[in-house]
Each structure stands twice: as C-alpha cells, then as structure tokens.
N, C-alpha and C. Protein backbone atom coordinates (compact mmCIF):
# COMPACT_ATOMS: atom_id res chain seq x y z
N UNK A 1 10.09 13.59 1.45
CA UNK A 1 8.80 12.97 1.20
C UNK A 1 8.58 11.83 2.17
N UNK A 2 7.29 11.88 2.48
CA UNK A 2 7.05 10.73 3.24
C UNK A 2 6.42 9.84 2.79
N UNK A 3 6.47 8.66 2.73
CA UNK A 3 6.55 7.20 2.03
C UNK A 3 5.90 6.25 3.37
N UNK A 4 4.80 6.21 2.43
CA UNK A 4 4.00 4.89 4.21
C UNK A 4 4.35 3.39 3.02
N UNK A 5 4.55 2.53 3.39
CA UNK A 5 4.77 1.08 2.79
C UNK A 5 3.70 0.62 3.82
N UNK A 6 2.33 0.06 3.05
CA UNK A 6 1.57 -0.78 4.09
C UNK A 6 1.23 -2.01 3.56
N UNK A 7 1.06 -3.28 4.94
CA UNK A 7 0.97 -4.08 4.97
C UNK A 7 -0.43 -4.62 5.24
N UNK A 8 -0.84 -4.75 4.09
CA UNK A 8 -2.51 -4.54 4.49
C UNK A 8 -3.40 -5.93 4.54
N UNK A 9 -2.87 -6.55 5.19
CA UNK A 9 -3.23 -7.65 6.42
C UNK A 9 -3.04 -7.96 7.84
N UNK A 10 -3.85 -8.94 8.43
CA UNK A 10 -3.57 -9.03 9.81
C UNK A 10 -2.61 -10.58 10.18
N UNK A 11 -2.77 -11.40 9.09
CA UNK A 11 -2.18 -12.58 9.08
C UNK A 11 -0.68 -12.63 8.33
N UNK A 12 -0.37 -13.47 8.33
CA UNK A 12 0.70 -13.85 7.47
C UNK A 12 1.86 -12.66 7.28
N UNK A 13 3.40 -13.48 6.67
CA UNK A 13 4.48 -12.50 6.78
C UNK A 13 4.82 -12.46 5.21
N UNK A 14 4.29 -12.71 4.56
CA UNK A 14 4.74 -12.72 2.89
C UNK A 14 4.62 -11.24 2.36
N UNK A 15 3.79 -10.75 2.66
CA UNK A 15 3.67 -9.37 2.76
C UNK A 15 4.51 -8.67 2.66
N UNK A 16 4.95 -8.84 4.21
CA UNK A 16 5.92 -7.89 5.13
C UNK A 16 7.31 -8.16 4.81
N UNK A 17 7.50 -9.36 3.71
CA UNK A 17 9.06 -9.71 3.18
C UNK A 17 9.00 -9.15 1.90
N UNK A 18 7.58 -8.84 1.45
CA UNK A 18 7.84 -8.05 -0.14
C UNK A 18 8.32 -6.40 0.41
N UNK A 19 7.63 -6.49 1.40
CA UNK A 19 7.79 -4.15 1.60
C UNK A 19 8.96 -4.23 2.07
N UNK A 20 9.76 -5.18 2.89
CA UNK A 20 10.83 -5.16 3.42
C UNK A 20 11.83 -5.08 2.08
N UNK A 21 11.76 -5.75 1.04
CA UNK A 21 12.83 -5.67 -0.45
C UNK A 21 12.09 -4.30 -1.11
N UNK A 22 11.07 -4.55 -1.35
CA UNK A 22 10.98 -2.37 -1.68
C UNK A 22 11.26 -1.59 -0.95
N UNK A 23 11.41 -1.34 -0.09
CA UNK A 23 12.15 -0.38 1.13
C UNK A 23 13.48 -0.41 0.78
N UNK A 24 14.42 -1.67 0.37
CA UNK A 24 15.69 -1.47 0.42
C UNK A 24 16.05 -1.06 -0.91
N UNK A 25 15.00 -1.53 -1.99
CA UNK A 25 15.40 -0.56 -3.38
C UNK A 25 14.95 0.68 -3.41
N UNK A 26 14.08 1.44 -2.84
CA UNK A 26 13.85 2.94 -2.18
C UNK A 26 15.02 3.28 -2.01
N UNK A 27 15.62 3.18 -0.86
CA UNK A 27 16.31 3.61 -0.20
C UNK A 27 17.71 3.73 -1.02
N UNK A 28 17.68 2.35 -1.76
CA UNK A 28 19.17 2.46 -2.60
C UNK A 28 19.41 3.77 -3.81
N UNK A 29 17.90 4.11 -4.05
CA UNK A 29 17.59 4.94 -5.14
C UNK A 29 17.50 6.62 -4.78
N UNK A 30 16.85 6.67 -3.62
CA UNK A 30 17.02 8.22 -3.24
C UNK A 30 16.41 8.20 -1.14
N UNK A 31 17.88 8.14 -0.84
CA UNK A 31 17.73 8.30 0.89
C UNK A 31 17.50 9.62 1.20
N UNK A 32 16.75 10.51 0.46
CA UNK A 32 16.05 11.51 1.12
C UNK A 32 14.47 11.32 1.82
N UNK A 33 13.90 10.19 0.96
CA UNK A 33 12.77 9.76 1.82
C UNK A 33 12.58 9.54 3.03
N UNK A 34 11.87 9.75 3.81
CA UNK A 34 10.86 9.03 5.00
C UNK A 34 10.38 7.80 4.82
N UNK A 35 10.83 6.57 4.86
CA UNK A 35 10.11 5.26 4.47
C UNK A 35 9.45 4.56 6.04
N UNK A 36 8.10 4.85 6.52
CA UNK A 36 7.63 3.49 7.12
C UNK A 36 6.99 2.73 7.01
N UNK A 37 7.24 1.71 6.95
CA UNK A 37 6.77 0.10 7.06
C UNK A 37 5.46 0.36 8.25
N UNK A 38 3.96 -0.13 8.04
CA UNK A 38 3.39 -0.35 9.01
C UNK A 38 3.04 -1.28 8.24
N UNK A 39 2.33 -2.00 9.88
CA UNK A 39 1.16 -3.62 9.36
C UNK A 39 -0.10 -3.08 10.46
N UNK A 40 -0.98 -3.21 8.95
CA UNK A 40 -2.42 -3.52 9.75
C UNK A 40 -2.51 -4.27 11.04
N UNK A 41 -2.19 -5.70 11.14
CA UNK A 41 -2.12 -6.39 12.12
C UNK A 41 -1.69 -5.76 13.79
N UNK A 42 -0.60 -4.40 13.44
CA UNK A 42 -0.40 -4.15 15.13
C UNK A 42 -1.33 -2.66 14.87
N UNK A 43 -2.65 -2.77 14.77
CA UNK A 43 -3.51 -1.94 15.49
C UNK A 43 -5.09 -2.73 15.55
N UNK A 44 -5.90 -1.58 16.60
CA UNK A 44 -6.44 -1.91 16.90
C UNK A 44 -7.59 -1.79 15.94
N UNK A 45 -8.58 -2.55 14.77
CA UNK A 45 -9.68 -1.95 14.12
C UNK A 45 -10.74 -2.15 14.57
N UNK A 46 -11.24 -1.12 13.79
CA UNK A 46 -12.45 -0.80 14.00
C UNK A 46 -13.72 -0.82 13.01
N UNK A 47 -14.40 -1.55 12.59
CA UNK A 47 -15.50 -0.95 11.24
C UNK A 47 -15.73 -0.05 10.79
N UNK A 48 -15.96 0.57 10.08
CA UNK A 48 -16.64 1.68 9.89
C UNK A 48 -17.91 1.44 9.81
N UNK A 49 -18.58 2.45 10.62
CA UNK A 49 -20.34 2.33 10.49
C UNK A 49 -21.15 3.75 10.46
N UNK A 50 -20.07 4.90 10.28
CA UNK A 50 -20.94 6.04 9.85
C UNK A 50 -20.75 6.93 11.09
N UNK A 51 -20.58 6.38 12.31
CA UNK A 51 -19.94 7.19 13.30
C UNK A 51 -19.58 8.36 12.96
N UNK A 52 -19.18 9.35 14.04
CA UNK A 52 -18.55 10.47 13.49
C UNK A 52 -16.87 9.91 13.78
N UNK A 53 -16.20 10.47 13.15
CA UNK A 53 -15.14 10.23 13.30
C UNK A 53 -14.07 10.07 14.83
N UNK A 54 -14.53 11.16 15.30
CA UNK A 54 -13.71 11.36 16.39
C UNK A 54 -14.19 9.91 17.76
N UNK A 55 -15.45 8.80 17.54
CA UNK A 55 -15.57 8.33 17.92
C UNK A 55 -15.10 7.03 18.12
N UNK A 56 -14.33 7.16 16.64
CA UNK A 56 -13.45 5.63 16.48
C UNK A 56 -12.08 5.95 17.54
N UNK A 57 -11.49 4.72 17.49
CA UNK A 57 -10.27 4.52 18.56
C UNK A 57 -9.51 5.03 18.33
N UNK A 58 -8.26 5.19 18.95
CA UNK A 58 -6.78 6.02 18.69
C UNK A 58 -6.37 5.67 17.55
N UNK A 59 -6.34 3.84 17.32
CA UNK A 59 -5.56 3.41 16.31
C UNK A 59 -6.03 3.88 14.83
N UNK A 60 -7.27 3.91 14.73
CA UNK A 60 -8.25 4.17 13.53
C UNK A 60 -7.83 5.90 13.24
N UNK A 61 -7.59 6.41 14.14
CA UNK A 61 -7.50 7.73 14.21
C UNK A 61 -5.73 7.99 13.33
N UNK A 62 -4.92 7.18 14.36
CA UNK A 62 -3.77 7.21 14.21
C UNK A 62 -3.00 6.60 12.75
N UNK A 63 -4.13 5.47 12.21
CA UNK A 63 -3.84 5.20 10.91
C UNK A 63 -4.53 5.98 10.04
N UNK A 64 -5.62 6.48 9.55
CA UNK A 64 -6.04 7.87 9.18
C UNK A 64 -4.94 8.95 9.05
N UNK A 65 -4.57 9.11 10.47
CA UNK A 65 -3.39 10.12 10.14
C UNK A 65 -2.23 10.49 9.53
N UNK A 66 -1.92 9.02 9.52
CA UNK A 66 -0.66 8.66 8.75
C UNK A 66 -0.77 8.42 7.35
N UNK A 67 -1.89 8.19 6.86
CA UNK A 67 -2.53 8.05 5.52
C UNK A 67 -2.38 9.71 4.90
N UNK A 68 -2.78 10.09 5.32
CA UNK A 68 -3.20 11.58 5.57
C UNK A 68 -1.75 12.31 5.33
N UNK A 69 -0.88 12.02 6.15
CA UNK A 69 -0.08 12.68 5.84
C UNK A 69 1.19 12.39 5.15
N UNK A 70 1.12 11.14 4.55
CA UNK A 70 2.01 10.38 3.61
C UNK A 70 2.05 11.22 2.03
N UNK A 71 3.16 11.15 1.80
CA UNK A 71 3.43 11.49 0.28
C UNK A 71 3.31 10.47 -0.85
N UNK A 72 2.95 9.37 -0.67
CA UNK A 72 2.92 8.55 -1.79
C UNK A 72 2.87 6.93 -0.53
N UNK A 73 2.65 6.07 -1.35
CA UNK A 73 2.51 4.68 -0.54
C UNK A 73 2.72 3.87 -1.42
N UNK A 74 3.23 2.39 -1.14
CA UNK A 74 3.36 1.16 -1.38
C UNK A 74 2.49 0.08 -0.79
N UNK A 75 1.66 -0.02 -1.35
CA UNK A 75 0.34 -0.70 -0.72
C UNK A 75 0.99 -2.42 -1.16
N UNK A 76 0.95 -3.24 0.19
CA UNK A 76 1.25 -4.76 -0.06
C UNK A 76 -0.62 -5.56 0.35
N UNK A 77 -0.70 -6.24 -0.49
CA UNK A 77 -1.94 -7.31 -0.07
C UNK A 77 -1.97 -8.73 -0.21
N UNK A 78 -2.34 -9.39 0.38
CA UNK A 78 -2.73 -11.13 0.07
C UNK A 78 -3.51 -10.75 -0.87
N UNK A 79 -4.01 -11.74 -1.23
CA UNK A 79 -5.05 -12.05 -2.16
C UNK A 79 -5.54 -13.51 -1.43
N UNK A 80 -7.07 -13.24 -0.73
CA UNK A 80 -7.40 -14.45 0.05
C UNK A 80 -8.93 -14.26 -0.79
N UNK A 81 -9.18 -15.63 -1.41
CA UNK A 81 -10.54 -15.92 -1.79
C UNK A 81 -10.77 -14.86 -3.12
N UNK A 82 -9.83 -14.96 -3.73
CA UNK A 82 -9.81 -13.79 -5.34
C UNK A 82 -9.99 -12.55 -4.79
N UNK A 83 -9.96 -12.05 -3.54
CA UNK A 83 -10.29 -10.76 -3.22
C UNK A 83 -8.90 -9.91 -2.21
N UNK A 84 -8.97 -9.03 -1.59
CA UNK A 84 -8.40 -8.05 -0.82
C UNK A 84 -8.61 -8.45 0.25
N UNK A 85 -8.05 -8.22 1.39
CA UNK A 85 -8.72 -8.33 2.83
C UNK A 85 -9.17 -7.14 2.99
N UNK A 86 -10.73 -7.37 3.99
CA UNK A 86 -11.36 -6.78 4.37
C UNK A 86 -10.42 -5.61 5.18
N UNK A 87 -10.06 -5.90 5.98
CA UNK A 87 -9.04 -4.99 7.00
C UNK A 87 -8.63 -4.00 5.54
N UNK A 88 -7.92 -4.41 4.64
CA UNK A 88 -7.60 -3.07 3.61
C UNK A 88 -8.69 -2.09 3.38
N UNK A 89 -9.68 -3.08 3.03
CA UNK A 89 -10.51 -2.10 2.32
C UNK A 89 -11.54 -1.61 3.66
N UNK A 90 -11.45 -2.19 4.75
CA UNK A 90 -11.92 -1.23 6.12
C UNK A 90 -11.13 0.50 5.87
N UNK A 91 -10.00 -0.05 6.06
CA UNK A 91 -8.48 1.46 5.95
C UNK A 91 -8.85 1.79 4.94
N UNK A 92 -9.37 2.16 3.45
CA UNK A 92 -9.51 2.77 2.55
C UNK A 92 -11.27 3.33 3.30
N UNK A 93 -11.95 2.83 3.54
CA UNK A 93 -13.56 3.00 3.84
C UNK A 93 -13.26 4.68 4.88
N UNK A 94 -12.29 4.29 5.93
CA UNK A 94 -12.17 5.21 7.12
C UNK A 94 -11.52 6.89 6.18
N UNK A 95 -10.69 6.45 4.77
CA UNK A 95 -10.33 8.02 4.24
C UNK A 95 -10.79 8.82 3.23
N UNK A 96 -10.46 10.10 3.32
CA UNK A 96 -11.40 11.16 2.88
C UNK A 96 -11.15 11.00 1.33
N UNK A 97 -12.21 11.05 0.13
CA UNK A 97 -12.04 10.40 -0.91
C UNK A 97 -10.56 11.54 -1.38
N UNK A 98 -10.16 12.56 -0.96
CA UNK A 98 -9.07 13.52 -1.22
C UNK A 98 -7.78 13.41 -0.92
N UNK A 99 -7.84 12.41 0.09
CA UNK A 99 -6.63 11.84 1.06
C UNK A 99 -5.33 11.58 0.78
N UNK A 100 -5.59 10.68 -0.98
CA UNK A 100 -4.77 10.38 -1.05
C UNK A 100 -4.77 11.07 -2.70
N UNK A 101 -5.21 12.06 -2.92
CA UNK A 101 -5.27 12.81 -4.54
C UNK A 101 -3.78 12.86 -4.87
N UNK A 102 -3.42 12.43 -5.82
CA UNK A 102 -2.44 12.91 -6.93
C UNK A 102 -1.21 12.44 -5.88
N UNK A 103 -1.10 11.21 -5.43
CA UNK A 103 0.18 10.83 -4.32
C UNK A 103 0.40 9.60 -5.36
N UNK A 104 1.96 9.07 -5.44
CA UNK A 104 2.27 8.10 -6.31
C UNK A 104 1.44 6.46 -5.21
N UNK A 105 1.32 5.83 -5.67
CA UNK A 105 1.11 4.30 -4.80
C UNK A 105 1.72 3.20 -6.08
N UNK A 106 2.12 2.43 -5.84
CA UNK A 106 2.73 1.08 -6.54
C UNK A 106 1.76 0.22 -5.37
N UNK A 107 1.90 -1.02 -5.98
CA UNK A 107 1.08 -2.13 -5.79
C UNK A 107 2.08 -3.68 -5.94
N UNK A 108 2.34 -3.98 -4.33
CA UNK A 108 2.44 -5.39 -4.32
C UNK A 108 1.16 -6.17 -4.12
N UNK A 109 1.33 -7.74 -4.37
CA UNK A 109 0.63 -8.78 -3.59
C UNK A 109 1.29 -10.00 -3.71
N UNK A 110 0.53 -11.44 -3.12
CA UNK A 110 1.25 -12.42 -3.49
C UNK A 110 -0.48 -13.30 -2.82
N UNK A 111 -0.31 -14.18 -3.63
CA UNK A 111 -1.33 -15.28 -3.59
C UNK A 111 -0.85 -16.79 -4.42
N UNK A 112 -2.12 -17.71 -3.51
CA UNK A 112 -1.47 -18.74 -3.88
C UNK A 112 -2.04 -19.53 -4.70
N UNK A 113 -2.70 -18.47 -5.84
CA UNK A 113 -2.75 -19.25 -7.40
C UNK A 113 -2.35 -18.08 -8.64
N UNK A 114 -2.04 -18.29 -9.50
CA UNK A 114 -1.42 -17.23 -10.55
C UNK A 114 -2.40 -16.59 -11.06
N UNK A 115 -3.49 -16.87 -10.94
CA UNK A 115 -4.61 -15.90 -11.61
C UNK A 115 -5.43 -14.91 -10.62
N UNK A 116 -5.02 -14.93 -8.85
CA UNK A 116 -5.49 -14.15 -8.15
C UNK A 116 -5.05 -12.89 -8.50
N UNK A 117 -3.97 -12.37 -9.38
CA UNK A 117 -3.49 -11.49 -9.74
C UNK A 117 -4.56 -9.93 -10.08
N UNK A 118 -5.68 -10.57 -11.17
CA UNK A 118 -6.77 -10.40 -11.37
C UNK A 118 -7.34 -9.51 -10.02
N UNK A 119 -7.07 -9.64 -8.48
CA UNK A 119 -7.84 -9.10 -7.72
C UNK A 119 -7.64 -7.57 -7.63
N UNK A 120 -5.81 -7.40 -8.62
CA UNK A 120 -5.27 -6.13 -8.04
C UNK A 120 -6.03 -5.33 -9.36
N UNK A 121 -6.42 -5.72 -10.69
CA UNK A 121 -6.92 -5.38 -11.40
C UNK A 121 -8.28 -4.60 -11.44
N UNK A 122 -9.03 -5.54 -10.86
CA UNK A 122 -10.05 -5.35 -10.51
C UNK A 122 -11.16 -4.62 -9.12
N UNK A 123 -10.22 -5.40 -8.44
CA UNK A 123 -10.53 -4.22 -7.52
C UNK A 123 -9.82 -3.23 -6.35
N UNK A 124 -8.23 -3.78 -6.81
CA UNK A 124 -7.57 -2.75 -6.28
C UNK A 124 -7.66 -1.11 -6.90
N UNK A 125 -7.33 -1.61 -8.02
CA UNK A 125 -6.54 -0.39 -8.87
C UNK A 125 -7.96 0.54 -9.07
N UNK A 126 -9.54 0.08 -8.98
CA UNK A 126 -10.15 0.72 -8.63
C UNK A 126 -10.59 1.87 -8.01
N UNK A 127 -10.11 1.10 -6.89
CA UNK A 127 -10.39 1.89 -4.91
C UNK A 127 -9.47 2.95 -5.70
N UNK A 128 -8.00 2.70 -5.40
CA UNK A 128 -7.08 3.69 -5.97
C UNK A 128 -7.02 4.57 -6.96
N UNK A 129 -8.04 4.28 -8.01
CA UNK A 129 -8.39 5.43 -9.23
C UNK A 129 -9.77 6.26 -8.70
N UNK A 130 -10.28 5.67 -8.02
CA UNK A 130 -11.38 6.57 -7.30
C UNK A 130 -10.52 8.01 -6.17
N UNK A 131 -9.63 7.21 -5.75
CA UNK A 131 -9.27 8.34 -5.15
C UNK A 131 -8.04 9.53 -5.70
N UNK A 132 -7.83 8.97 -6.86
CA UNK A 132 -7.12 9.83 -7.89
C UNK A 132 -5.83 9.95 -7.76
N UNK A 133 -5.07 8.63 -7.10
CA UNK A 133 -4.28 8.34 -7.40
C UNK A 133 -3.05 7.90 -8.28
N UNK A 134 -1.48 8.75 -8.39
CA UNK A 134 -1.10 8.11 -9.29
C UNK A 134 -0.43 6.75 -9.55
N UNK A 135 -1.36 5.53 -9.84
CA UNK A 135 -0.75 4.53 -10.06
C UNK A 135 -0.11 3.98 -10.77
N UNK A 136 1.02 3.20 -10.26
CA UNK A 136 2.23 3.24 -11.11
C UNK A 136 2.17 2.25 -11.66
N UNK A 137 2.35 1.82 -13.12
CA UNK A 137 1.90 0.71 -13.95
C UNK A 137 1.97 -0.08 -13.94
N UNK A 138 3.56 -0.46 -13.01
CA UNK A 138 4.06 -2.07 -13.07
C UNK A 138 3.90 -2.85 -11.34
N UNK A 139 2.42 -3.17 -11.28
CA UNK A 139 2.56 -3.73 -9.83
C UNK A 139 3.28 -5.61 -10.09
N UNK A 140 3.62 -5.79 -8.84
CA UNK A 140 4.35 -6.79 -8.71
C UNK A 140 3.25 -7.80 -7.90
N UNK A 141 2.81 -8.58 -8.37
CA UNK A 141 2.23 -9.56 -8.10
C UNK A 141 3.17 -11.34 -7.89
N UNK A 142 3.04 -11.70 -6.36
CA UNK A 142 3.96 -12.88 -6.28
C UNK A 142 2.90 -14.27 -5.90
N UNK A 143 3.67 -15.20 -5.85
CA UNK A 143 3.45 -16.40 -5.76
C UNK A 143 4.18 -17.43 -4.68
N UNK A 144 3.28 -18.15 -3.66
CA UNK A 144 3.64 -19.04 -2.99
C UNK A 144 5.06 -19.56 -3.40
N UNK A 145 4.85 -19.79 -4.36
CA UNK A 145 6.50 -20.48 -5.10
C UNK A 145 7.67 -19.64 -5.40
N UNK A 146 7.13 -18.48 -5.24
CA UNK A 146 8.48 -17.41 -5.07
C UNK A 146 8.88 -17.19 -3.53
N UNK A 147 8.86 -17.92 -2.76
CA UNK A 147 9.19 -17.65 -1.61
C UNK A 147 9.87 -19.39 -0.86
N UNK A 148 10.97 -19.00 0.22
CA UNK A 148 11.35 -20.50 0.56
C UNK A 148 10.37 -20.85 1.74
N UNK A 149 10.88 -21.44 2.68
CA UNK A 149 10.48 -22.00 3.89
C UNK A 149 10.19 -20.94 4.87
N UNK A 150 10.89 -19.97 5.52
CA UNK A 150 10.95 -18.81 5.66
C UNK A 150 10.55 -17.09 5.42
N UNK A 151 9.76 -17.43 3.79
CA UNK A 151 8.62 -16.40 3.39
C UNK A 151 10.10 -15.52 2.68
N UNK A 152 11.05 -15.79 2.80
CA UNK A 152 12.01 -15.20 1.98
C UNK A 152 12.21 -15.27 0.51
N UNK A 153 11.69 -14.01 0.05
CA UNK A 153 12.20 -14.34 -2.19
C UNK A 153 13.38 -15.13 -2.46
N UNK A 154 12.89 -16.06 -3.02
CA UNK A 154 13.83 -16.66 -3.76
C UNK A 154 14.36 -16.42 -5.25
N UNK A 155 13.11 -15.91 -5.98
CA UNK A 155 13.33 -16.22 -7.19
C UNK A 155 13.80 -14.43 -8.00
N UNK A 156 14.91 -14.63 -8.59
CA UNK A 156 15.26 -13.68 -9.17
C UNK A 156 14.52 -12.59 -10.12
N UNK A 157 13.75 -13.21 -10.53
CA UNK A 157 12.83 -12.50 -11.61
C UNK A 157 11.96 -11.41 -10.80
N UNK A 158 11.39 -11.89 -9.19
CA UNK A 158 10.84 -11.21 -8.26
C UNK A 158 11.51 -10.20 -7.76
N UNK A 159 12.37 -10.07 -7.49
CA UNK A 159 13.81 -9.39 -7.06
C UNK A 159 14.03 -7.97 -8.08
N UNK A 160 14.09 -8.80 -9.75
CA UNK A 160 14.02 -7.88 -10.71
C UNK A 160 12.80 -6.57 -10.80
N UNK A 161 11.51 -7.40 -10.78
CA UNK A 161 10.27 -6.68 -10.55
C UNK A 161 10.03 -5.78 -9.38
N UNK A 162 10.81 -5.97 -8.80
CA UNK A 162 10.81 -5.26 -7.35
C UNK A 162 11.76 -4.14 -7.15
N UNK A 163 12.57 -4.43 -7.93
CA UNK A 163 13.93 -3.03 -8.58
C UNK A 163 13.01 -1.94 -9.60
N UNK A 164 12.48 -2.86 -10.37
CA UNK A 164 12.12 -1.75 -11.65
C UNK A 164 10.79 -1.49 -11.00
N UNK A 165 9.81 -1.66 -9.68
CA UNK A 165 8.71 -1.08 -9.27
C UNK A 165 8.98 0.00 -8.40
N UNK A 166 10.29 0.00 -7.98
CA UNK A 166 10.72 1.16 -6.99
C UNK A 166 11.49 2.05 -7.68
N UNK A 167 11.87 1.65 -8.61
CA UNK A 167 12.50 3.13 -9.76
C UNK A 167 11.37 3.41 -10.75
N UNK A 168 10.47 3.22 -10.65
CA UNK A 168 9.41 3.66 -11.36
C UNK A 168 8.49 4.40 -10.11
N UNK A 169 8.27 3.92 -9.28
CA UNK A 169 7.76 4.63 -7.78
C UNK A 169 8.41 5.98 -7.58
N UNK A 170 9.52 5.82 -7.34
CA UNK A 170 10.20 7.21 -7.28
C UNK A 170 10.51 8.32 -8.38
N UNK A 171 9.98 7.66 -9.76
CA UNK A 171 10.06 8.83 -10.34
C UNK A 171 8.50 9.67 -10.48
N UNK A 172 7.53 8.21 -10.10
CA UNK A 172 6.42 9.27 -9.91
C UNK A 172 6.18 9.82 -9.09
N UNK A 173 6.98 9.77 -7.83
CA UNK A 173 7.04 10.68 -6.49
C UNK A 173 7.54 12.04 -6.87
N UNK A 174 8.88 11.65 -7.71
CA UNK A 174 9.48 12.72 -7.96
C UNK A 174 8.42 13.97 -8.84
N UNK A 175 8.04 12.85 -9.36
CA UNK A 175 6.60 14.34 -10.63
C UNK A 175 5.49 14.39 -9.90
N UNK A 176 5.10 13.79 -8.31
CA UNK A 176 3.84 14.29 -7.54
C UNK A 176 4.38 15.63 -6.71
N UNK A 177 5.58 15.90 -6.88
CA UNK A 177 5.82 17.35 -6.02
C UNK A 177 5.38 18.35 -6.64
N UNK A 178 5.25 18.35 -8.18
CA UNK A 178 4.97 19.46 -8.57
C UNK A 178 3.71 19.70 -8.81
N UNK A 179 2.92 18.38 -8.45
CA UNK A 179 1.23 18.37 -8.81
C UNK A 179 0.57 19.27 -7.51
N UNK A 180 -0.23 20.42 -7.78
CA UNK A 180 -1.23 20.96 -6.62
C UNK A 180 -1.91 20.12 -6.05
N UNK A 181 -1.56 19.97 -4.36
CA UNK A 181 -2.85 18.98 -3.93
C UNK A 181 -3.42 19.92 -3.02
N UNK A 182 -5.04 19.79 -2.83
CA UNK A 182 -5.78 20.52 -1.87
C UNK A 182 -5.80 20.40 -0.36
N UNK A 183 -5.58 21.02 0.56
CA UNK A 183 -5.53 21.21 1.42
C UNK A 183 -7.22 20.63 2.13
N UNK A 184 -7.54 19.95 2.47
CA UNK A 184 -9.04 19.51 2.83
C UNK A 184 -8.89 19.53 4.32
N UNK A 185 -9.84 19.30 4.92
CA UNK A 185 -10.63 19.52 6.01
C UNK A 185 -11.34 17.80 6.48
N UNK A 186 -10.59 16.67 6.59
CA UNK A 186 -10.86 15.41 6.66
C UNK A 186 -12.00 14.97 7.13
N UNK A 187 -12.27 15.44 8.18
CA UNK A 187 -12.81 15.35 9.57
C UNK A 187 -14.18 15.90 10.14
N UNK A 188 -14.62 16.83 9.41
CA UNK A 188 -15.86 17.70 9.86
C UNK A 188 -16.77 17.75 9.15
C-alpha cells in the first residue's frame, strides 16, 4: 500500500516533526507499506481557476498524481487564523471528488491556542467526508507547548496519541483493501 503523509503547509516545521513520529509508528506496525513524507512547501502552486487541467504546471500535475495514486494518507495542518491553509485546501480544490473514495486518512495538526482544534472539526473532516473518505476517529491535534525549542515533541501524552493514531490508521488501511474503489478517468 501506498501511504502519502502530507504536510500541508508552506511555512513552518511543526508539521513535518508530527509526520516524521507517525511514519516511525507506521513503520513499527507493518513495513510492508510505501510511506512518503511530502511538503507542500517544495512545489511549485498554482490556483485553481477552472483551467483545463493539463494547463497547470508539472508540480500541480505531479501532486495530483500522487494523490491519485496513494492508498490512504496522513494529512498534517497548522491551524493559522481558526482555519486550514489555503495551499491545503488549493490541493484538495485541484482533485477529482473520487480521488480519494473509500482510502483510510487520519488527521494531524498543531496550533497555537487549544481551541483551534475546532478547525479539524469543522472544516477539515468535511472536505474529507465529501470525498468519502475513511476517517479515522482519533485525530491528533497539538499545541505550541508540546513541542521544545527545536519543534521536537516533548510531551508524552503526544507521543501516546500518535501510537494509538497509527494503529488505528493501519487497521483501516488494512479494511480499505477489501472496499471496491472505481477506477475514474480524473482528467477529461
């Protein structure tokens, strides 16, 4: 199975230190996966404005693709201004509402007040039920204060949540093999 972990900002590394500790409880749990780590930040975007597809850039193309052909994802986000970054919800705008049907996704974030939490509620888990995704119940939501000087977890309880979100991830990977997904036509 292939496993995209995305980093769905262009700023900051808090992110990229949460997918980096789910990747290593993945991996501890079943190394038959494909796990990659991408960040929004090393491509090039683009808006979406209705274009035809083939007119956007390589990168737009090339993240599309990888969306596309992922078995399940670990979606990481800030939470800037109670909301998502735009750049995420650009990358959700660019795929086919089928894209990601019946694929497991878990849900990090981290923001720096305790009630931004609320954003994954509201309008993450949304986007993601629109596209008929199976989302996995226990997202991990962090805090400025769970992290040291360095953007490194400190706090154990985070650590914990981050064990029991990746053994819950993989068992709904494990029950998306047997779900029929449709073969679509993305692009035309």
């Amino acid at each position: 199975m292939k496993i995209l972990l995305v980093d769905g900002t262009i700023i900051g590394t808090k992110t990229g230190a949460i997918l980096e500790q789910v990747n290593e409880h993945i991996q501890a749990l079943n190394t038959d996966y494909s796990l990659e780590i991408i960040s929004l930040a090393n491509y090039d975007h683009q808006f979406v404005d209705g274009r035809p597809f083939d007119q956007y850039n390589d990168d737009m193309k090339m993240l599309v693709g990888k969306f596309e052909q992922a078995d399940g994802y670990i979606i990481a986000t800030p939470i800037f201004q109670g909301s998502i970054p735009g750049v995420l919800k650009n990358m959700f705008d660019f795929l086919h509402p089928k894209a990601m049907r019946y694929k497991p996704v878990s849900i990090v974030a981290n923001g720096g007040t305790y009630q931004h939490h609320l954003a994954i509620e509201n309008q993450l888990k949304p986007i993601l039920d629109y596209f008929r995704c199976l989302v996995t119940p226990n997202y991990v939501y962090t805090h400025t204060d769970h992290f040291d000087e360095s953007n490194r977890i400190v706090e154990d309880d985070v650590h914990n949540r981050l064990r029991e979100l990746a053994r819950v991830f993989v068992q709904y990977a494990e029950m998306s093999k047997t779900l029929s997904k449709e073969t679509i036509d993305t692009h035309s």
